[in-house]
N, C-alpha and C. Protein backbone atom coordinates (compact mmCIF):
# COMPACT_ATOMS: atom_id res chain seq x y z
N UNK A 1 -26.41 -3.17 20.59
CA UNK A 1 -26.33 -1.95 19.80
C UNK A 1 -25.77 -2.30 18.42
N UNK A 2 -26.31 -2.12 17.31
CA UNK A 2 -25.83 -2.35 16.34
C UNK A 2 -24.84 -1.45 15.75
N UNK A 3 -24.19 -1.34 14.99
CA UNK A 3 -23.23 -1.09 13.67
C UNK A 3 -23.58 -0.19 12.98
N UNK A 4 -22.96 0.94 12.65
CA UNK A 4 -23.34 2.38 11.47
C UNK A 4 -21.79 2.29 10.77
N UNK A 5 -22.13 2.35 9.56
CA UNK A 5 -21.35 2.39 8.43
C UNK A 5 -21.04 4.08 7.91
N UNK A 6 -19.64 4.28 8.68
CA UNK A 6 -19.63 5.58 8.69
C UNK A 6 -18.28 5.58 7.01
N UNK A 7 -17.51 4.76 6.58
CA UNK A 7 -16.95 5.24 5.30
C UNK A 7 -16.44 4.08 4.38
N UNK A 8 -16.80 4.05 3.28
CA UNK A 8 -16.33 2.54 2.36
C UNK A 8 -15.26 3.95 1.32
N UNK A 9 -14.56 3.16 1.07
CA UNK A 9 -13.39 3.30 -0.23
C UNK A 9 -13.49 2.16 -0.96
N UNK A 10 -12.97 1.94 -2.33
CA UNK A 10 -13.09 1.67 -3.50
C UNK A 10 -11.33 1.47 -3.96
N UNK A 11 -10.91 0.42 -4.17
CA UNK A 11 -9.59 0.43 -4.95
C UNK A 11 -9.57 -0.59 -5.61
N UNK A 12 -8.18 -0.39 -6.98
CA UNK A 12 -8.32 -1.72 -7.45
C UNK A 12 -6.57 -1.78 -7.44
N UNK A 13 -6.06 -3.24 -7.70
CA UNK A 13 -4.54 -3.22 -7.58
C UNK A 13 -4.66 -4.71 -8.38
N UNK A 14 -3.56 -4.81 -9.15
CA UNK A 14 -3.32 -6.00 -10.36
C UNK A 14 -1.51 -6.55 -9.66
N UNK A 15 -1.40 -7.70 -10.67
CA UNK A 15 -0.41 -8.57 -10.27
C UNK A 15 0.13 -8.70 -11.84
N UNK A 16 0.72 -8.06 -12.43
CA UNK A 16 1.26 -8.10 -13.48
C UNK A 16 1.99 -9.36 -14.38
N UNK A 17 2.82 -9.51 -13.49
CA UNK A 17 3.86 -10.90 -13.83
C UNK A 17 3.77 -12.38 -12.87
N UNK A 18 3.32 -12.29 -12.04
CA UNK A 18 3.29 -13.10 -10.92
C UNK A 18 2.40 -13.89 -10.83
N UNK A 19 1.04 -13.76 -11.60
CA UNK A 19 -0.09 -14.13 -11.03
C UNK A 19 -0.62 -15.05 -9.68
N UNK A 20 -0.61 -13.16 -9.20
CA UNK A 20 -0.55 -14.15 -7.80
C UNK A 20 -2.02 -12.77 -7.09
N UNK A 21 -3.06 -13.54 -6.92
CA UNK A 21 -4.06 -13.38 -6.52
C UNK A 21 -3.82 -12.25 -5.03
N UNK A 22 -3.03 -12.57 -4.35
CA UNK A 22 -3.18 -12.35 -2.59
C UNK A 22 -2.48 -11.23 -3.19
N UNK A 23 -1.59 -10.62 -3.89
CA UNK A 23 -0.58 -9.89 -4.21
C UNK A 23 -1.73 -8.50 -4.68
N UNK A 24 -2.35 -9.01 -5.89
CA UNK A 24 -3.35 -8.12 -6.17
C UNK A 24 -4.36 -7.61 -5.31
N UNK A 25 -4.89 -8.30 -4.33
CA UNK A 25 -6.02 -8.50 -3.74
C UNK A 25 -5.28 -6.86 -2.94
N UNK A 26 -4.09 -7.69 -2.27
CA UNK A 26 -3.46 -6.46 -1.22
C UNK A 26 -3.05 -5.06 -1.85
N UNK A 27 -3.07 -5.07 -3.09
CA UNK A 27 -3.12 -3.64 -3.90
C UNK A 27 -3.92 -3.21 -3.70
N UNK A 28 -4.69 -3.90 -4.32
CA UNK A 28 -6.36 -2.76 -4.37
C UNK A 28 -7.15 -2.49 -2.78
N UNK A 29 -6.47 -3.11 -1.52
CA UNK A 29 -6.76 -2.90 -0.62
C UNK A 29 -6.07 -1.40 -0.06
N UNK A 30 -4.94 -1.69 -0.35
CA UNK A 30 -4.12 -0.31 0.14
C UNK A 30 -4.40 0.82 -0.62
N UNK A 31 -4.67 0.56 -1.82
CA UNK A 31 -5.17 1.71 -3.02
C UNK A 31 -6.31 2.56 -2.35
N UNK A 32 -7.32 1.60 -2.05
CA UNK A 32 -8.80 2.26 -1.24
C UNK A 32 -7.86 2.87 0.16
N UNK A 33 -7.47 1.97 0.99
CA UNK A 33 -6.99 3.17 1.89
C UNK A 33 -6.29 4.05 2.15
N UNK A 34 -5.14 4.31 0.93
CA UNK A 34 -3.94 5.13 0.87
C UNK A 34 -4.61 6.40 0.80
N UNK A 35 -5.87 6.53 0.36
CA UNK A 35 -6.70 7.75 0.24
C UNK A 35 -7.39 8.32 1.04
N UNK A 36 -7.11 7.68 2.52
CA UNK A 36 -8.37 7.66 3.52
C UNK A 36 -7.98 8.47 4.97
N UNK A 37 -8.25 9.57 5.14
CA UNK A 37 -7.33 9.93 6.62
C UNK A 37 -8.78 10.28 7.26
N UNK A 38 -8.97 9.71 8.30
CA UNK A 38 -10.11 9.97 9.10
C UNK A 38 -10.05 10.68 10.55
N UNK A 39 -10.12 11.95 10.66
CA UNK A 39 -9.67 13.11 11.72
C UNK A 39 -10.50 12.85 12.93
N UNK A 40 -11.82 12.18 12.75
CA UNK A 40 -12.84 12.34 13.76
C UNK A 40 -12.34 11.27 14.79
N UNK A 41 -11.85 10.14 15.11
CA UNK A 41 -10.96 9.77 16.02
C UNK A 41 -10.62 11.02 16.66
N UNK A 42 -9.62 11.20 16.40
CA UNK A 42 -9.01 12.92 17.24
C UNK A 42 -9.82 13.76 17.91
N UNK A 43 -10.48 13.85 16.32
CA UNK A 43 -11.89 14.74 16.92
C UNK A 43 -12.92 14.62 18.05
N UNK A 44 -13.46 13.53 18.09
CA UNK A 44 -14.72 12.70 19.23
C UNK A 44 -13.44 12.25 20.29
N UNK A 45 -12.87 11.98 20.32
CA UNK A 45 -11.88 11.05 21.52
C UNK A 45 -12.54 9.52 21.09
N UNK A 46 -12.39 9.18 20.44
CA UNK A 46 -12.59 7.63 20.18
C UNK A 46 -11.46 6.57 19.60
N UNK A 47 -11.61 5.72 20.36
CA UNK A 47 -11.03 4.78 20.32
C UNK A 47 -10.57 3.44 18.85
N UNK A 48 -9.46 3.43 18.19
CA UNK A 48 -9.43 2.82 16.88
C UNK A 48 -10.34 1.68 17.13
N UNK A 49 -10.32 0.76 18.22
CA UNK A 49 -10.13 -0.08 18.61
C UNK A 49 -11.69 -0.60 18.47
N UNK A 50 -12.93 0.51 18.68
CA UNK A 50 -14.23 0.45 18.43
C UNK A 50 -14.74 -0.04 17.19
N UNK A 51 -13.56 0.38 16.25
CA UNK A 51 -13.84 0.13 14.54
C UNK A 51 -14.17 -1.18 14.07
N UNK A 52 -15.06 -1.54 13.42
CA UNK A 52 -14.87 -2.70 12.69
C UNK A 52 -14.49 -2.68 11.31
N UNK A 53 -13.98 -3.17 10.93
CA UNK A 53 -13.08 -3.03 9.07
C UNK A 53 -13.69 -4.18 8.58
N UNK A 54 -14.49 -4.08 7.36
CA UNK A 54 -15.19 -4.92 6.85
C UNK A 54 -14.33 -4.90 5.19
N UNK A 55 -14.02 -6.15 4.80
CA UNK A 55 -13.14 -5.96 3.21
C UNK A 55 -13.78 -7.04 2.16
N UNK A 56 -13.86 -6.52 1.45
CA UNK A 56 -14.22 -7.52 0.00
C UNK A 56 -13.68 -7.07 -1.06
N UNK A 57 -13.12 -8.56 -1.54
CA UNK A 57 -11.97 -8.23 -2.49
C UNK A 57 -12.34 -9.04 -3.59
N UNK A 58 -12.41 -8.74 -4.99
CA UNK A 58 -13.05 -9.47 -6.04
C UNK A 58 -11.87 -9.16 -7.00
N UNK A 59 -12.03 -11.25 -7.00
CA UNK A 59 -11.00 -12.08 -8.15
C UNK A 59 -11.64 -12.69 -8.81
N UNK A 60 -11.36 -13.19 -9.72
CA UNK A 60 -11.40 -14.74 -10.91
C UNK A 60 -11.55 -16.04 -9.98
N UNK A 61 -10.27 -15.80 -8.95
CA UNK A 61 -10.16 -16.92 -8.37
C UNK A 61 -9.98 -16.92 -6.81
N UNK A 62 -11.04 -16.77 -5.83
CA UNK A 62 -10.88 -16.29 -4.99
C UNK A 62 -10.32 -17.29 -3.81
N UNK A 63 -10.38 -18.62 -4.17
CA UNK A 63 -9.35 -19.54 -2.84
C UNK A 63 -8.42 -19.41 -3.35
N UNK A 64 -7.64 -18.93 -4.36
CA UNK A 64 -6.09 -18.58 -4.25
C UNK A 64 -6.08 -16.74 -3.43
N UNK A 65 -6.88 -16.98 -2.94
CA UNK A 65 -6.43 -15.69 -2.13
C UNK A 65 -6.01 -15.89 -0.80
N UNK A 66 -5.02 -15.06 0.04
CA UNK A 66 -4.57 -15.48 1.19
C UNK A 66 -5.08 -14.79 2.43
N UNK A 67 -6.49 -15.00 3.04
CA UNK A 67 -7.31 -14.36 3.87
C UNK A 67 -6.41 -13.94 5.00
N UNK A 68 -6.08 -14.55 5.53
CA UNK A 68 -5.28 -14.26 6.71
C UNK A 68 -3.89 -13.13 6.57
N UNK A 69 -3.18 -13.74 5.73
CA UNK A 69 -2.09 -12.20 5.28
C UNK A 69 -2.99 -10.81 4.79
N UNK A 70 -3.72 -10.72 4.02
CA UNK A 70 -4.81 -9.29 3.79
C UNK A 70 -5.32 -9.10 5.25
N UNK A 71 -5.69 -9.80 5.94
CA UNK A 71 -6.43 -9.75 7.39
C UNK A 71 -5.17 -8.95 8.22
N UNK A 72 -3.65 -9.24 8.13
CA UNK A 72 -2.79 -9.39 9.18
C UNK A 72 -2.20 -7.73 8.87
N UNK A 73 -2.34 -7.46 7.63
CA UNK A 73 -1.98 -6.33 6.89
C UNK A 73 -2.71 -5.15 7.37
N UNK A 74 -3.94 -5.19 7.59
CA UNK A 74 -4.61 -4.01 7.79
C UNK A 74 -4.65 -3.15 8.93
N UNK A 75 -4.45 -2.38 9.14
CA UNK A 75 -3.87 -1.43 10.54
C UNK A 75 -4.83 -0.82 11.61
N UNK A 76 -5.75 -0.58 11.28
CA UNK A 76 -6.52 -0.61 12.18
C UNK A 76 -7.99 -1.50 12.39
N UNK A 77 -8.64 -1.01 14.14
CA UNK A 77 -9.90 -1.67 13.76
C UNK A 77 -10.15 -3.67 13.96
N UNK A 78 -11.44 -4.00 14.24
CA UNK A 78 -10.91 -5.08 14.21
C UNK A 78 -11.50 -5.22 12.64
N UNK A 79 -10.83 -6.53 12.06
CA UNK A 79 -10.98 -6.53 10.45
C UNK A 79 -11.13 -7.75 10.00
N UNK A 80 -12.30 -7.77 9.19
CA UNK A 80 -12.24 -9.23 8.14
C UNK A 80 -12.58 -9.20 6.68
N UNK A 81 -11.78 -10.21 6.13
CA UNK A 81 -11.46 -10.09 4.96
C UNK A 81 -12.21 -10.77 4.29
N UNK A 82 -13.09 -10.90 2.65
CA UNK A 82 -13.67 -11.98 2.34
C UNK A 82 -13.79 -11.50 1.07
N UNK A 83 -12.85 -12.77 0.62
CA UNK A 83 -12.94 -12.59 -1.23
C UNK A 83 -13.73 -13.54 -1.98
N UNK A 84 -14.65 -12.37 -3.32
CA UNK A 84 -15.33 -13.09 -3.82
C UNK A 84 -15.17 -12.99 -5.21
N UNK A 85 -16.19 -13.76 -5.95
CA UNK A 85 -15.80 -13.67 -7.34
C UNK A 85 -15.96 -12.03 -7.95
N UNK A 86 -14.99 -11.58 -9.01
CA UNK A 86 -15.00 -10.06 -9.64
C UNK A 86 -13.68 -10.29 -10.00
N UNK A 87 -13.52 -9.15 -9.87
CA UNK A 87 -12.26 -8.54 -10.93
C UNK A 87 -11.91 -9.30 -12.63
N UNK A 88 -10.80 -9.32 -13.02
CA UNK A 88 -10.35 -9.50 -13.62
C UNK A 88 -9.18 -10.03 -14.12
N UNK A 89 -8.97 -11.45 -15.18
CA UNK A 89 -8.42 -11.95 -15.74
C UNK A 89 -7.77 -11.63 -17.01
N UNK A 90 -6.80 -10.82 -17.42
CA UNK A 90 -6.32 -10.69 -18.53
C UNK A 90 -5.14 -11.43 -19.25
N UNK A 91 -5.19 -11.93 -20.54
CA UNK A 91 -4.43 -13.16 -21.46
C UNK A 91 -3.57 -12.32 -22.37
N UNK A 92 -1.84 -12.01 -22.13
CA UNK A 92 -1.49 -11.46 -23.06
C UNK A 92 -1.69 -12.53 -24.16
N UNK A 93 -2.05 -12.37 -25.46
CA UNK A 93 -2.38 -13.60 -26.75
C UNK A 93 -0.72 -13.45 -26.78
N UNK A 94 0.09 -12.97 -26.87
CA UNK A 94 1.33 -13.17 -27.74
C UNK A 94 2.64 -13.83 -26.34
N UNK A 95 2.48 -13.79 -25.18
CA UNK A 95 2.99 -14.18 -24.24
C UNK A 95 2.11 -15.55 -23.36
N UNK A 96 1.09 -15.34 -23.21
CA UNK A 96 0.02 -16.39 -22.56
C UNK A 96 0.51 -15.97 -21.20
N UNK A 97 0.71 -14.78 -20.68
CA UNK A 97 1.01 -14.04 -19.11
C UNK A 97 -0.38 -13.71 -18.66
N UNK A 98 -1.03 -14.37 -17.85
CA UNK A 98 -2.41 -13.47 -17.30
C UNK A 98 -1.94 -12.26 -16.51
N UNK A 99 -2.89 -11.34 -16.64
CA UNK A 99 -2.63 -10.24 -15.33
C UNK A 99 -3.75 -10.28 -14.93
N UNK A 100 -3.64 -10.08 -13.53
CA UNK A 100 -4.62 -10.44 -12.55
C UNK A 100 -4.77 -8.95 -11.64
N UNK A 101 -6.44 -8.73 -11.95
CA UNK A 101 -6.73 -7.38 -11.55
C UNK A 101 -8.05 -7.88 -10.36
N UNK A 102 -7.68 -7.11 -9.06
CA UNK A 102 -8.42 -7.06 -7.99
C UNK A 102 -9.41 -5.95 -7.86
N UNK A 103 -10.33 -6.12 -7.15
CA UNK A 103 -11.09 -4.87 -6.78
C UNK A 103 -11.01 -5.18 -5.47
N UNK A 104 -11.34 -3.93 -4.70
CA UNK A 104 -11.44 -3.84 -2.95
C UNK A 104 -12.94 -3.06 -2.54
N UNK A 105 -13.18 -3.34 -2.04
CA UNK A 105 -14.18 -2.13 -0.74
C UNK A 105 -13.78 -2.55 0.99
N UNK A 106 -13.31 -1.57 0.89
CA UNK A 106 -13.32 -1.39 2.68
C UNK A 106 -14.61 -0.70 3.10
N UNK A 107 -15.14 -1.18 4.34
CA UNK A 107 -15.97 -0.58 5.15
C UNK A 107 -15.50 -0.16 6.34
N UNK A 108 -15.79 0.63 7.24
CA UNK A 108 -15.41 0.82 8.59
C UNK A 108 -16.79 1.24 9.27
N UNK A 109 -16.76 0.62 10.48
CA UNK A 109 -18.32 0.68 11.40
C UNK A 109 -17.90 0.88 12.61
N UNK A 110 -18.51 1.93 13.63
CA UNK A 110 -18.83 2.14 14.55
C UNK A 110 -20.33 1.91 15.40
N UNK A 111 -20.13 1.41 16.54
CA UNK A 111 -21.25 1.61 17.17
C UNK A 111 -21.82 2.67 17.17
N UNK A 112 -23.70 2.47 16.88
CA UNK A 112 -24.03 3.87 16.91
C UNK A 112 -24.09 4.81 18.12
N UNK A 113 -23.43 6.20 17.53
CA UNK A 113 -22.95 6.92 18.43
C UNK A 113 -24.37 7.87 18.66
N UNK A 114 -24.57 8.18 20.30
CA UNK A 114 -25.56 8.76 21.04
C UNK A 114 -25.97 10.52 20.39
């Protein structure tokens, strides 16, 4: 039985001072879901546990990202993480501080339901 893509969110989250990739990555992850309350669990009697959580997270530099901590973070569902090239690199000229801006999409999938 295959997979139906019942809701993606959209976030982005930056690393200001730190440049630290996994830091950002996990912003813009929580950003997309801090927005997300999904009632139909409750509603249908279904199980979190059915969910699959699908994530892509776009950096500059995506092996400085830390797959497994974004993976360990996410609360429901089973979940995988996979960062690719996107977001954004910014150069203060008068400091030489990059800030490092992430993008996210979460997916969540259920088996299709009868």
């Amino acid at each position: 039985m295959s997979d139906q893509r019942f809701i993606i969110e959209m976030g982005m989250g930056n690393d200001q001072y730190g440049q630290d990739y996994t830091k950002a990555a996990a912003r813009a992850i929580e950003d997309a879901i801090r927005h997300s309350s999904i009632p139909m669990f409750d509603a249908l009697g279904l199980d979190h546990a059915q969910m699959r959580v699908q994530v892509t997270v776009g950096v500059q530099d995506p092996d400085q990202v830390d797959i497994a901590a974004l993976t360990a973070k996410l609360p429901r569902g089973q979940a995988t993480v996979t960062a690719t090239f996107g977001g954004l690199n910014v150069t203060n000229p008068d400091t030489g501080n990059v800030l490092i801006i992430a993008s996210a999409a979460v997916e969540a999938f259920l088996p299709k339901q009868a």
